[in-house]
Protein backbone atom coordinates (compact mmCIF):
# COMPACT_ATOMS: atom_id res chain seq x y z
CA UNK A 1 -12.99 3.91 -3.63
CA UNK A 2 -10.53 1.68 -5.10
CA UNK A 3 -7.49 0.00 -3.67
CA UNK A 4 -5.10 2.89 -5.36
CA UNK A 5 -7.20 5.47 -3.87
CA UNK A 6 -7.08 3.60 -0.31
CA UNK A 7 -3.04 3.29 -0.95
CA UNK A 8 -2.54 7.40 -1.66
CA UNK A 9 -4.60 8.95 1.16
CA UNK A 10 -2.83 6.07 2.99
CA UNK A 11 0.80 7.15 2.29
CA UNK A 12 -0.85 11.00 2.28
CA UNK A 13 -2.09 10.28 5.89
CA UNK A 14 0.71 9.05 6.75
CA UNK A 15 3.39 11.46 5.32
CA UNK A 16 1.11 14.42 7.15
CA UNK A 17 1.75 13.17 10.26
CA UNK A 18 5.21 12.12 10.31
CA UNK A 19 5.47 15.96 9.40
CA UNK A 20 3.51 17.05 11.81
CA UNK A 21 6.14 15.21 14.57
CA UNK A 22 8.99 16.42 12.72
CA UNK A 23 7.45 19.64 12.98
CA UNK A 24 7.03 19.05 16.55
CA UNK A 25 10.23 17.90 17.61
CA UNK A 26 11.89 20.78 15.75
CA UNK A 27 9.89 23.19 17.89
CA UNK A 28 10.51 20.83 21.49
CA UNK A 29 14.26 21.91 20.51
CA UNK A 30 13.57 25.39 20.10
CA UNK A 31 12.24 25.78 23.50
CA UNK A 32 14.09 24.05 24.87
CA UNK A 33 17.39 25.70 23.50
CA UNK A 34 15.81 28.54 24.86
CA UNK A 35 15.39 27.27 28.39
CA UNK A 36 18.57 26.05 28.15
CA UNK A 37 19.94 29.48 27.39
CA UNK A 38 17.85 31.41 29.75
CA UNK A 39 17.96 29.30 32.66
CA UNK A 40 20.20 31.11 34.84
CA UNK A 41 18.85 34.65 33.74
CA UNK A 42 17.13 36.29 36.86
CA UNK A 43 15.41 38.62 33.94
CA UNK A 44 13.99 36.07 32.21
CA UNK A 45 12.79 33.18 34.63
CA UNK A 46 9.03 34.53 34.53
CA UNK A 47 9.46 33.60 30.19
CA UNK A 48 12.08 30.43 30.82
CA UNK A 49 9.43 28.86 33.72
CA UNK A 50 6.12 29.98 31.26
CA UNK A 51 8.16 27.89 28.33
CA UNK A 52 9.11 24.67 30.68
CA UNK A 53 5.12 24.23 31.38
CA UNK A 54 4.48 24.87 27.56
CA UNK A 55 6.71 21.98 26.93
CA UNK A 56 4.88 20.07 29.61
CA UNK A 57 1.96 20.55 28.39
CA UNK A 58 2.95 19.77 24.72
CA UNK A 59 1.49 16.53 23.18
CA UNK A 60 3.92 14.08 22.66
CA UNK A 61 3.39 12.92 18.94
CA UNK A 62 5.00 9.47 18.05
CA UNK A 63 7.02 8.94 14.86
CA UNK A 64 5.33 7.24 12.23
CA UNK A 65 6.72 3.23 12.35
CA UNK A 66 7.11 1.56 8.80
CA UNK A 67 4.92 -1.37 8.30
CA UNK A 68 6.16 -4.88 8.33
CA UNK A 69 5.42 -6.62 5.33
CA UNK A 70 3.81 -10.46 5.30
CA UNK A 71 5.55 -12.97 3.47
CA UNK A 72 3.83 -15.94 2.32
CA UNK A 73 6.22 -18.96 1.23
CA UNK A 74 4.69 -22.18 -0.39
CA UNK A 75 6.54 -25.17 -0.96
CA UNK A 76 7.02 -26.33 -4.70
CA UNK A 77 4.73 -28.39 -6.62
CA UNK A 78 5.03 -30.35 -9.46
CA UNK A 79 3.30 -28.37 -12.27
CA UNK A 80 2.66 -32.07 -14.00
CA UNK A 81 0.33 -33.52 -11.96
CA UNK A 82 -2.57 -35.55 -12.96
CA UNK A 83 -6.32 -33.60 -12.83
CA UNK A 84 -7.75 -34.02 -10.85
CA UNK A 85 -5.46 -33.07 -8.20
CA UNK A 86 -8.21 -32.04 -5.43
CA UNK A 87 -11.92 -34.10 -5.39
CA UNK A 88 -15.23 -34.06 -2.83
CA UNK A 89 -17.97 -35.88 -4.01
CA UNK A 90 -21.03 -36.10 -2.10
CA UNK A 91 -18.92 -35.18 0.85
CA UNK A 92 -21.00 -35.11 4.75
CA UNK A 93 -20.09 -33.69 7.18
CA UNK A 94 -21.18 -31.85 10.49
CA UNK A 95 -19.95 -32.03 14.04
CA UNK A 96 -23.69 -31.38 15.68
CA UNK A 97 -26.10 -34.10 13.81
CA UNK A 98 -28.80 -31.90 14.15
CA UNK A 99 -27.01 -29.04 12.40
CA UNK A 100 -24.83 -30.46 9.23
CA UNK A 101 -22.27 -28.52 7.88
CA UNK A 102 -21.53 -30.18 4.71
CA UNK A 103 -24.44 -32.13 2.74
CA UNK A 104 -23.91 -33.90 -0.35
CA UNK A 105 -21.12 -31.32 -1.44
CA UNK A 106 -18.25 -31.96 -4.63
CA UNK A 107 -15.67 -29.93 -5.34
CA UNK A 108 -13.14 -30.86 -8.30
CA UNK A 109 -10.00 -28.77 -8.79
CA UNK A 110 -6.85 -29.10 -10.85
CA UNK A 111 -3.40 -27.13 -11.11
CA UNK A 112 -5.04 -24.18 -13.55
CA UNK A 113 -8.13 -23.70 -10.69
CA UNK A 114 -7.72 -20.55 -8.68
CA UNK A 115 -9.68 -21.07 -5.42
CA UNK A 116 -11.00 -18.15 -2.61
CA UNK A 117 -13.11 -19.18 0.65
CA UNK A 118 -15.24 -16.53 1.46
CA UNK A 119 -18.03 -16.87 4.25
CA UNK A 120 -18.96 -15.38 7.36
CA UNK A 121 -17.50 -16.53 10.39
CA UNK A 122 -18.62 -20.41 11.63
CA UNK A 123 -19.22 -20.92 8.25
CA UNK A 124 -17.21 -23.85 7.48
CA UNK A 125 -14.23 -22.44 5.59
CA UNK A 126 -11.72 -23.54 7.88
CA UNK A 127 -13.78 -27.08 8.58
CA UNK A 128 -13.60 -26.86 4.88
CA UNK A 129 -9.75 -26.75 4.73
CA UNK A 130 -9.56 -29.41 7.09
CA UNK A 131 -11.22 -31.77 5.01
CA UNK A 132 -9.49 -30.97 2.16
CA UNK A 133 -6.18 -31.67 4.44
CA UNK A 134 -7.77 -35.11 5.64
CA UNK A 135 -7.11 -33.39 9.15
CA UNK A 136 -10.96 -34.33 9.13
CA UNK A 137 -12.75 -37.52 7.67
CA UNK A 138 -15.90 -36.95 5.55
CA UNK A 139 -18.70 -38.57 7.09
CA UNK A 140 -19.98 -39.92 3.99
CA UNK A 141 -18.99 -39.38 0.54
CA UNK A 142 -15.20 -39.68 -1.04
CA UNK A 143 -12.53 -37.59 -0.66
CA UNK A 144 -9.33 -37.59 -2.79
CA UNK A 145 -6.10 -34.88 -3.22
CA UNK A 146 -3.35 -35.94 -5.24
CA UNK A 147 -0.41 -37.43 -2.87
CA UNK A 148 2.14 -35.18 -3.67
CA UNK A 149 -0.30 -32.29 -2.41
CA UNK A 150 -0.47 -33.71 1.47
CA UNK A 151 2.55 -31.30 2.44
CA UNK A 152 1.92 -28.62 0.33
CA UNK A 153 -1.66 -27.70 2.02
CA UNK A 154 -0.08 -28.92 5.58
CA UNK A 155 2.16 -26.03 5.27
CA UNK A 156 -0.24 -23.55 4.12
CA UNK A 157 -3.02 -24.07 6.15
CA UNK A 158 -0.16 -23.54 8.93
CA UNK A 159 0.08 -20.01 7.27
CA UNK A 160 -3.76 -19.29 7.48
CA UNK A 161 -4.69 -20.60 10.17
């Protein structure tokens, strides 16, 4: 299914089982109001002792904890920057010589590009964001980003990786 679809039986999941402990707990008090009560009655210890191993042997159900919500925050950029603000051209690179990473790539992007790295893993998507970062050098080839960027994907590749 969809994302919406995930989200409801989600929250439905969710919502059953924080009944079910609710449900639970109420019924934990109720025995044990009636042990409680009982206790000391000589009548009644055969039912008070049968409801303390019923308790016991109860399943202790945990209370549904909220989920903490990721924030990403991304330093401002000056919207007016020149295109191109990101460039590869003919970018090399590999760590292994005998198993390149990067051959002859180029990659141009300016501020209206919207950009996703997708790949298994040991792809390259990280090696990737390194070059982009100048963290690494390209072996051959150019590599440019716009100066004002250098900080920018410092702090978000922080985030990510």
């Amino acid at each position: 299914g969809d994302f919406q679809t995930f989200l409801k039986s989600k929250t439905e999941k969710l919502n059953a089982q924080q009944s079910e402990y609710e449900a639970q707990q109420a019924e934990r008090a109720h025995i044990q109001a009636f042990i409680d009560r009982f206790r000391v009655n000589a009548n009644r210890a055969a039912l008070v002792q049968s409801k303390i191993k019923m308790l016991e042997r109860m399943p202790e159900l945990r209370a549904v904890e909220a989920e903490k919500g990721v924030v990403f925050k991304f330093p401002d950029v000056d919207n007016n920057m020149a295109p191109p603000i990101l460039r590869l051209e003919s970018v090399t690179f590999h760590y292994n010589p005998e198993c390149p990473m990067f051959k002859k790539i180029d990659i141009s992007a300016d501020m209206d590009s919207r950009i996703c790295l997708v790949g298994d893993n040991g792809a390259g998507k990280s090696t990737l964001l390194k070059l982009l970062i100048k963290e690494h050098e390209p072996l051959d080839g150019y590599s440019f980003h716009h100066r004002h960027l250098s900080r920018v994907f410092q702090s978000a590749f922080l985030l990510i990786s």
